[in-house]
Protein backbone atom coordinates (compact mmCIF):
# COMPACT_ATOMS: atom_id res chain seq x y z
CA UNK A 1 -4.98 108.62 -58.06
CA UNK A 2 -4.45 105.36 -55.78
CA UNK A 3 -2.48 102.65 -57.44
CA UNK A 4 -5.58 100.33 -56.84
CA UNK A 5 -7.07 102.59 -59.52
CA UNK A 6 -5.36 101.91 -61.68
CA UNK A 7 -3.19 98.80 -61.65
CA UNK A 8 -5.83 96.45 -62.45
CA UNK A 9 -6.57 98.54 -65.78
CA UNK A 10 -2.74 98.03 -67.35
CA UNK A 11 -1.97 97.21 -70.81
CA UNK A 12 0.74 94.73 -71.82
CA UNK A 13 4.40 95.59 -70.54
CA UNK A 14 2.42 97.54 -67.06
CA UNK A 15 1.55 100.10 -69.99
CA UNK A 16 -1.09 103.00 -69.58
CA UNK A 17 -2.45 104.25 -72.61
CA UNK A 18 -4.17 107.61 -72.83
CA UNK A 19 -5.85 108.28 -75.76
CA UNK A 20 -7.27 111.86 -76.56
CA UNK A 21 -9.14 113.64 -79.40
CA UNK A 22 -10.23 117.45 -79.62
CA UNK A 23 -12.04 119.32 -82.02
CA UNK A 24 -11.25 122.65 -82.82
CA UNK A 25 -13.36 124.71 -85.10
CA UNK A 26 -13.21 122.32 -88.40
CA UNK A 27 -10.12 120.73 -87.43
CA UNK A 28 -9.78 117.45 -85.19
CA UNK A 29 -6.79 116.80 -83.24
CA UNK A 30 -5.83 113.10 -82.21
CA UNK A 31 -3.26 112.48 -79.47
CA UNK A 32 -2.02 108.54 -78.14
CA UNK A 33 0.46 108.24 -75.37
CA UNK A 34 2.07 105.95 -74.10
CA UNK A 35 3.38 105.21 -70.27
CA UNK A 36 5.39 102.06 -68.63
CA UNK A 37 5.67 101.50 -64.94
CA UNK A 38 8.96 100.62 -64.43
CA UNK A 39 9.51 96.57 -63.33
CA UNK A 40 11.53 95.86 -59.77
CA UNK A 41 14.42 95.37 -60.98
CA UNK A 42 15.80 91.72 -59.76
CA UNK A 43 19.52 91.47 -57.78
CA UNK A 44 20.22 88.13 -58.33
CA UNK A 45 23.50 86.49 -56.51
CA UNK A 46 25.21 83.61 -57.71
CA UNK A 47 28.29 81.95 -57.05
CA UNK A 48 30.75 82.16 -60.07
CA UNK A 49 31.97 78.90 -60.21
CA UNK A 50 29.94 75.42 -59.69
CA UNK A 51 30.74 71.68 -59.85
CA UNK A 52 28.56 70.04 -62.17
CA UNK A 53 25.78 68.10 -61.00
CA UNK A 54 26.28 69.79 -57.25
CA UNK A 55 23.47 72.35 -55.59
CA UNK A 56 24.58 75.71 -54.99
CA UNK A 57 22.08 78.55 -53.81
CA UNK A 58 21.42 81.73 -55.99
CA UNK A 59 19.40 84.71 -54.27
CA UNK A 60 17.08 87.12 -55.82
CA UNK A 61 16.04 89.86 -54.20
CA UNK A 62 13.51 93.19 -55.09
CA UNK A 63 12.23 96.08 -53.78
CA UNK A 64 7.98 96.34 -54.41
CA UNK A 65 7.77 99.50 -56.23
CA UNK A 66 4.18 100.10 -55.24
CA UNK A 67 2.10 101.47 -52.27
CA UNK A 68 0.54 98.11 -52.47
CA UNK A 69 0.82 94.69 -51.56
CA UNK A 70 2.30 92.60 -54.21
CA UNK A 71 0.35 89.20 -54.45
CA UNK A 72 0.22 85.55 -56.41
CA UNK A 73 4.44 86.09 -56.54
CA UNK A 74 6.20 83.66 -58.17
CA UNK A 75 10.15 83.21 -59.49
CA UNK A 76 10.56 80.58 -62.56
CA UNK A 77 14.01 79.64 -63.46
CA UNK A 78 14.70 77.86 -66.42
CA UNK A 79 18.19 76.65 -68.12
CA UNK A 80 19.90 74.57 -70.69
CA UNK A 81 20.94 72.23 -68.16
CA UNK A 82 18.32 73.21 -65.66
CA UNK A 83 14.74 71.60 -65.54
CA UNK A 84 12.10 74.53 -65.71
CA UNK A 85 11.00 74.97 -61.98
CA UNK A 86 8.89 77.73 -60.20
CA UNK A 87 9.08 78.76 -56.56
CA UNK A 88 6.43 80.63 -54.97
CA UNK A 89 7.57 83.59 -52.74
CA UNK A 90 5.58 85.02 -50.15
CA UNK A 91 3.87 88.48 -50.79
CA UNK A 92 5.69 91.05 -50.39
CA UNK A 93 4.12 94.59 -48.59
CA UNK A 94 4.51 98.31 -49.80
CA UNK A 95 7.80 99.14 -50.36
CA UNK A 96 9.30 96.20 -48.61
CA UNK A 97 12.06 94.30 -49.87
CA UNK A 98 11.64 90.81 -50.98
CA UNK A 99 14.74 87.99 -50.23
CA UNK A 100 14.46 84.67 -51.61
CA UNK A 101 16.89 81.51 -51.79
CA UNK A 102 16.45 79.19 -54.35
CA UNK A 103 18.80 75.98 -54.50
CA UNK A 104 19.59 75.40 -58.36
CA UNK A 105 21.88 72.48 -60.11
CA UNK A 106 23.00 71.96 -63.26
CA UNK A 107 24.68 69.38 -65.54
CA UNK A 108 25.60 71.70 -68.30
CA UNK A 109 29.54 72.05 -68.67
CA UNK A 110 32.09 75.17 -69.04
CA UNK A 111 29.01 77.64 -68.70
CA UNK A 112 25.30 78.01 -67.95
CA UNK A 113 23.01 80.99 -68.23
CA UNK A 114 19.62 80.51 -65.73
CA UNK A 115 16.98 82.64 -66.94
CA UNK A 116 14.76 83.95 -63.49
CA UNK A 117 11.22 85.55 -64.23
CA UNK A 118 9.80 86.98 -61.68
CA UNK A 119 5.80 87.27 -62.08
CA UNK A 120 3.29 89.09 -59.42
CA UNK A 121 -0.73 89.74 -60.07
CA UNK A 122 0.04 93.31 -60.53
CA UNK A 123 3.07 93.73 -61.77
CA UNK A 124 3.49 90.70 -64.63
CA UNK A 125 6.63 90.35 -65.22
CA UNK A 126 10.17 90.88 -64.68
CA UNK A 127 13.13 88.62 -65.77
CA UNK A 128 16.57 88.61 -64.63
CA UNK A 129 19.70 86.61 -65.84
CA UNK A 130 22.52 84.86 -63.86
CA UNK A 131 25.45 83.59 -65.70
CA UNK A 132 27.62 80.39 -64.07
CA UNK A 133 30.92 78.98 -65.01
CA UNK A 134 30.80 75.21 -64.47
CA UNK A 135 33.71 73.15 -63.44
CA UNK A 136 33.77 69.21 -64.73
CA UNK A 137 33.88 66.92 -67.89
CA UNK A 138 31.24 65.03 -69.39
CA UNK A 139 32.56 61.99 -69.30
CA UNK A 140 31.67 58.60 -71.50
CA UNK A 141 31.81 55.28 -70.06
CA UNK A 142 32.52 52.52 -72.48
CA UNK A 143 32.71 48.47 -71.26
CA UNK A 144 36.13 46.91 -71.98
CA UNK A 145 35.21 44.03 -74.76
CA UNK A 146 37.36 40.68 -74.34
CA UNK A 147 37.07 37.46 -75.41
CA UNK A 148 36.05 36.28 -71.48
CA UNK A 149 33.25 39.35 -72.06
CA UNK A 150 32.21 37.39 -75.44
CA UNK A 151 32.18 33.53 -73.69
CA UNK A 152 28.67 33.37 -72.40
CA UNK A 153 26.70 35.83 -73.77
CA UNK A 154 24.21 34.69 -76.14
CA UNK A 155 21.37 36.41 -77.58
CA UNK A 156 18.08 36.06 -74.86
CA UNK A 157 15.98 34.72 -78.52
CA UNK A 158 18.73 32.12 -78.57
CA UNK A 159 19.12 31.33 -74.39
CA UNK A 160 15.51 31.45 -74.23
CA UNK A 161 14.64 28.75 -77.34
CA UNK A 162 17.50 26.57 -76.10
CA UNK A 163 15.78 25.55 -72.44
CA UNK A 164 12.18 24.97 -74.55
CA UNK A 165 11.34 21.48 -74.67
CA UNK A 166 10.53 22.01 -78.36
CA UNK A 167 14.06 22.54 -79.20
CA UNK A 168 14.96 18.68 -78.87
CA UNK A 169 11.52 17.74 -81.28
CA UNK A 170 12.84 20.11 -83.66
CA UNK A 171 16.15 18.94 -83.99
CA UNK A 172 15.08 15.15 -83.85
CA UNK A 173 12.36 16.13 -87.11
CA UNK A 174 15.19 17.77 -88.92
CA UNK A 175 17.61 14.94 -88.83
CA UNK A 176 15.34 12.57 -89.96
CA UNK A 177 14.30 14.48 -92.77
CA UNK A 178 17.81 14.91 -93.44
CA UNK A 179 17.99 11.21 -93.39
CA UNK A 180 14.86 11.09 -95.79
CA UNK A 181 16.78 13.46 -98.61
CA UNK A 182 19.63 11.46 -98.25
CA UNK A 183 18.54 8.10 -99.12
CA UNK A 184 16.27 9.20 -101.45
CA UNK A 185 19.30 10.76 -103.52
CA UNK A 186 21.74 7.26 -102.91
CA UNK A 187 18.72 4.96 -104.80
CA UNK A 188 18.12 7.83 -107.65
CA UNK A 189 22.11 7.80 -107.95
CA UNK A 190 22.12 3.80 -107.88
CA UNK A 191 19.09 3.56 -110.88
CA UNK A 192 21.62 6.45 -112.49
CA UNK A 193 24.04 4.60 -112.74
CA UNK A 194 22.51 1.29 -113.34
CA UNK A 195 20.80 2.33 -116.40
CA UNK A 196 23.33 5.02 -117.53
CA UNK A 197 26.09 2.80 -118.07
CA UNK A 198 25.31 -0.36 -118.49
């Protein structure tokens, strides 16, 4: 049988299923089977060490197991420190061997495992792991607070009320009733007193 026979009609996991029943006599026999095509198996290169935050390459190569033309390929890569990117690879012919580049980064520290899945129309999928020690420090930046940091800073509410024209109305309404309060408590203090203790 030609793999285009078959290929199209897989199960999940490039399973084939057969399923047979056969009746003998009175009796009925019931057989399920189970096959898996075996994945290409990714070879995936990787440098052991890496800066942090620098680009470093990491091939993946695989051999197409099929008499067939392996089409729609695709290699996602995903990490902890790694944004979730996929890179489209060009098909890859009967029994050839596939070579791809792909320029990673990452801004993990002391280690990083990139997860590579490697997905074709015919095939599914196939997932690989490369592991990467990373050299660096995260490191926290903190402003140095002084007194000459504090002098001139003022909350952007307080900056921002301070050049409004309605600041001076306010302040002039406030000290006159301020003004108002007072006097009004000197004459009840002065009748107080007057008819307290006299």
């Amino acid at each position: 049988m030609a793999t285009k026979d078959y290929i199209a009609k897989l199960a999940d996991q490039r399973t084939i299923i057969i399923d047979a029943s056969a009746i003998i006599g009175n009796e009925t026999y019931h057989v399920v089977e189970r096959f898996a095509l075996h994945s290409p198996k990714l070879e995936i290169t990787a440098p052991s060490t890496v800066k942090r935050n620098s680009v470093f390459n990491v091939t993946v190569n695989f051999r197409n197991p099929l008499k067939q033309t392996l089409t729609n390929c695709s290699v996602i890569v995903e990490g902890k420190g790694f944004t979730r990117k996929v890179y489209n690879i060009p098909d890859v012919t009967a029994s050839a061997m596939s070579k791809t580049t792909l320029m990673l980064t990452t801004s993990r520290i002391v280690s990083e495992t990139f997860v590579l899945k490697l997905y074709t129309q015919a095939l599914k999928e196939s997932v690989g792991v490369a592991h990467v020690k990373v050299r660096g420090k995260l490191v926290r930046r903190f402003r140095k607070y002084t007194r000459k940091s504090k002098k001139g800073r003022r909350p952007a509410a307080y900056a921002s009320n301070r050049s409004t024209p309605n600041v001076t109305a306010d302040i002039l309404v406030r000290i006159i009733l301020f003004k108002l309060i007072t006097q009004n408590f000197k004459l009840r203090w002065k009748y107080y007193k007057r008819y307290t203790w006299s």
